[in-house]
C-alpha atoms as a PDB file:
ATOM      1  CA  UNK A   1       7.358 -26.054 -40.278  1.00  0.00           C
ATOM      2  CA  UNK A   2       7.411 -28.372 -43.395  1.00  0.00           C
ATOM      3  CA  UNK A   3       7.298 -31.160 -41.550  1.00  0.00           C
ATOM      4  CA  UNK A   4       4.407 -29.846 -39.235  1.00  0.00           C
ATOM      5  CA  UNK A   5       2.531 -29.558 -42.832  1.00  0.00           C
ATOM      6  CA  UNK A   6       3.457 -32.846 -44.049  1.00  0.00           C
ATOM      7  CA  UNK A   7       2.213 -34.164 -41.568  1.00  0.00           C
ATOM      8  CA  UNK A   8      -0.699 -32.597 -41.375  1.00  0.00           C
ATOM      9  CA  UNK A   9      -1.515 -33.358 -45.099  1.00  0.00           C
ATOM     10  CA  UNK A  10      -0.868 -37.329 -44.278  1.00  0.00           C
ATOM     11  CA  UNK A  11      -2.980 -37.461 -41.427  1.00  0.00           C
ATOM     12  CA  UNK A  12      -5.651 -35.817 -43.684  1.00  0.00           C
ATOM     13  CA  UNK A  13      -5.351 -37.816 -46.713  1.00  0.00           C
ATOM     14  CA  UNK A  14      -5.203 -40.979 -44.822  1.00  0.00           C
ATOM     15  CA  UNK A  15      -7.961 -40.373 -41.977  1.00  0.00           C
ATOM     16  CA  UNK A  16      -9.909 -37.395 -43.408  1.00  0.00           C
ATOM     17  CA  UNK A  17     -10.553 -34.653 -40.538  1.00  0.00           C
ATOM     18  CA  UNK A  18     -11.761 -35.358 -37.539  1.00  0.00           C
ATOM     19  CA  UNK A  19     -14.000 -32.574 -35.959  1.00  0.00           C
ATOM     20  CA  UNK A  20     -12.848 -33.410 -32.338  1.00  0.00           C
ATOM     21  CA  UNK A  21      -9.718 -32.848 -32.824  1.00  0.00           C
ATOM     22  CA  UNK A  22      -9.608 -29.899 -35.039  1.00  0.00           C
ATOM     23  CA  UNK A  23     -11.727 -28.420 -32.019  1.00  0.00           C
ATOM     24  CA  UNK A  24      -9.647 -29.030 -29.848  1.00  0.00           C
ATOM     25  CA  UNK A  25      -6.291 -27.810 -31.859  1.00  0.00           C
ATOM     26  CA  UNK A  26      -7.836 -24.869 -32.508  1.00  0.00           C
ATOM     27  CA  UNK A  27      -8.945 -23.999 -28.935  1.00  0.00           C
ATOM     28  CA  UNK A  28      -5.314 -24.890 -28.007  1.00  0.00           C
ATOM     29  CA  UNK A  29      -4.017 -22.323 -30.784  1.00  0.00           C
ATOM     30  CA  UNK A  30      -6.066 -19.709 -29.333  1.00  0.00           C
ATOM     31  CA  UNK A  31      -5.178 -20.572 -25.685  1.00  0.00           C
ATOM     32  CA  UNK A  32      -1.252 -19.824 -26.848  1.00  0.00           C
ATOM     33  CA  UNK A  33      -1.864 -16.575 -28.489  1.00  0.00           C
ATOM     34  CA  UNK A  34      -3.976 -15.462 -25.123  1.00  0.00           C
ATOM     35  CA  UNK A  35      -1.010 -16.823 -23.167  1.00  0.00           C
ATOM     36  CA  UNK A  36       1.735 -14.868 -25.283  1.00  0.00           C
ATOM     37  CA  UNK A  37      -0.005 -11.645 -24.959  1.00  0.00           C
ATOM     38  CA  UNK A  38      -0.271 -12.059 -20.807  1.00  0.00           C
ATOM     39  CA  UNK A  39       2.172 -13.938 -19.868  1.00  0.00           C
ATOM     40  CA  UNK A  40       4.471 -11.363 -19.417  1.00  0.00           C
ATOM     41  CA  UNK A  41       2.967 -10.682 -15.778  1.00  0.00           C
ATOM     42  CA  UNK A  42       3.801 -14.653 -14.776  1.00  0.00           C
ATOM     43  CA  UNK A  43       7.308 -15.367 -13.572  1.00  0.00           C
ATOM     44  CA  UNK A  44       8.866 -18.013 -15.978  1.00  0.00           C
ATOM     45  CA  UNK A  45       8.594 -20.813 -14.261  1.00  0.00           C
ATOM     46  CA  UNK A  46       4.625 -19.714 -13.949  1.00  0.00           C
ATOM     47  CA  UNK A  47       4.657 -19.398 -17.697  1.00  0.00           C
ATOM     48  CA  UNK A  48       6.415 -22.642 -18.981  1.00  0.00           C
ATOM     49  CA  UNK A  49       4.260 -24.802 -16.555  1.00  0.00           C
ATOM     50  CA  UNK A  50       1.114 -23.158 -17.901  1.00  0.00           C
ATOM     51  CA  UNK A  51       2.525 -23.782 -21.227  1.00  0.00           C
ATOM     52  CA  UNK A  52       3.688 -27.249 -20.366  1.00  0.00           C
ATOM     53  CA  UNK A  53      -0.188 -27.890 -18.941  1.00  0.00           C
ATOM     54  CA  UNK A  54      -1.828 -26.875 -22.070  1.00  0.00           C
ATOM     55  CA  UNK A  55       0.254 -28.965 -24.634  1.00  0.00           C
ATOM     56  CA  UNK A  56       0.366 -31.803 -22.161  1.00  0.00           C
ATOM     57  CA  UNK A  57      -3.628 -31.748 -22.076  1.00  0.00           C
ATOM     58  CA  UNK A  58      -3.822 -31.321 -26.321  1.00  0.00           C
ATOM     59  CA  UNK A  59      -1.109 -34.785 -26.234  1.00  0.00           C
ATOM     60  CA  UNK A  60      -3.573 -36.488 -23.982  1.00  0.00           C
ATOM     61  CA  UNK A  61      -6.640 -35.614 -25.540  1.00  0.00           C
ATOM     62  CA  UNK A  62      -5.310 -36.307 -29.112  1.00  0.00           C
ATOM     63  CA  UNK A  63      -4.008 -39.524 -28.187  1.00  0.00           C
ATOM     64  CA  UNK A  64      -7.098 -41.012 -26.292  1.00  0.00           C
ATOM     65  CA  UNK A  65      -9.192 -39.867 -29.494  1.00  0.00           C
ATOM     66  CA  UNK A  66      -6.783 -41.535 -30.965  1.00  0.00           C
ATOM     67  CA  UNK A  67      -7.478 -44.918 -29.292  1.00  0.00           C
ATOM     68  CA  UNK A  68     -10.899 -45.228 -29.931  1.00  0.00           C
ATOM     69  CA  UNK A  69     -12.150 -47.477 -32.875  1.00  0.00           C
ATOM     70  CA  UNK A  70     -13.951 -44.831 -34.195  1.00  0.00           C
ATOM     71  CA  UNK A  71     -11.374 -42.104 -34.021  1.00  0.00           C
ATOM     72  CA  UNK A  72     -10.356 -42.237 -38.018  1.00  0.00           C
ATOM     73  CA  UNK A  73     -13.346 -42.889 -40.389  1.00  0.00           C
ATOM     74  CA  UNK A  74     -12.298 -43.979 -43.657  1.00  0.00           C
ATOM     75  CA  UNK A  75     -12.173 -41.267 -46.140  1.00  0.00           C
ATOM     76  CA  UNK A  76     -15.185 -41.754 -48.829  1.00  0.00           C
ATOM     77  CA  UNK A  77     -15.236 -43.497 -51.995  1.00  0.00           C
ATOM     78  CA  UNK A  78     -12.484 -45.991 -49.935  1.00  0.00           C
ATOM     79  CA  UNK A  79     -13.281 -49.902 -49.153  1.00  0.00           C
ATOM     80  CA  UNK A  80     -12.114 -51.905 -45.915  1.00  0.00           C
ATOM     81  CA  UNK A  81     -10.598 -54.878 -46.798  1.00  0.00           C
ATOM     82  CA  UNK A  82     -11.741 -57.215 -43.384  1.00  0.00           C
ATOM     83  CA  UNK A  83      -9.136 -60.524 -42.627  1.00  0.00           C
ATOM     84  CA  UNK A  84     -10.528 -63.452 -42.279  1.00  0.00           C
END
């Protein structure tokens, strides 16, 4: 858990938040909870690969956010320092 906060705090104070993905880790988040509360009707194997389906979409999503140029603004009051 501290190191889910830690990290969490770093991306922050580096990149700022990005909308997008708070979206989309908070849709995830509530996706869980629904799954926890009726997943006890799905065999296990029925439950892990729904499980395994929804973190494997939030990983893909995150990272090809990730990979666009625009995905972390710089926080405000920073400069960008260009190389020549």
């Amino acid at each position: 858990m501290h190191l889910c906060c830690a990290s969490v705090i770093q991306g922050v104070t580096a990149w700022g938040i990005v909308p997008a993905i708070v979206r989309a880790r908070i849709t995830v988040a509530g996706l869980l909870v629904t799954l926890v509360f009726t997943g006890a009707g799905l065999s296990q194997v029925a439950f892990v690969a729904v499980l395994f389906a929804i973190l494997t979409t939030l990983v893909a999503f995150e990272t090809s956010r990730n990979m666009r140029p625009d995905a972390h603004p710089a926080p405000e009051g920073t400069r960008l320092v260009k190389n020549r």
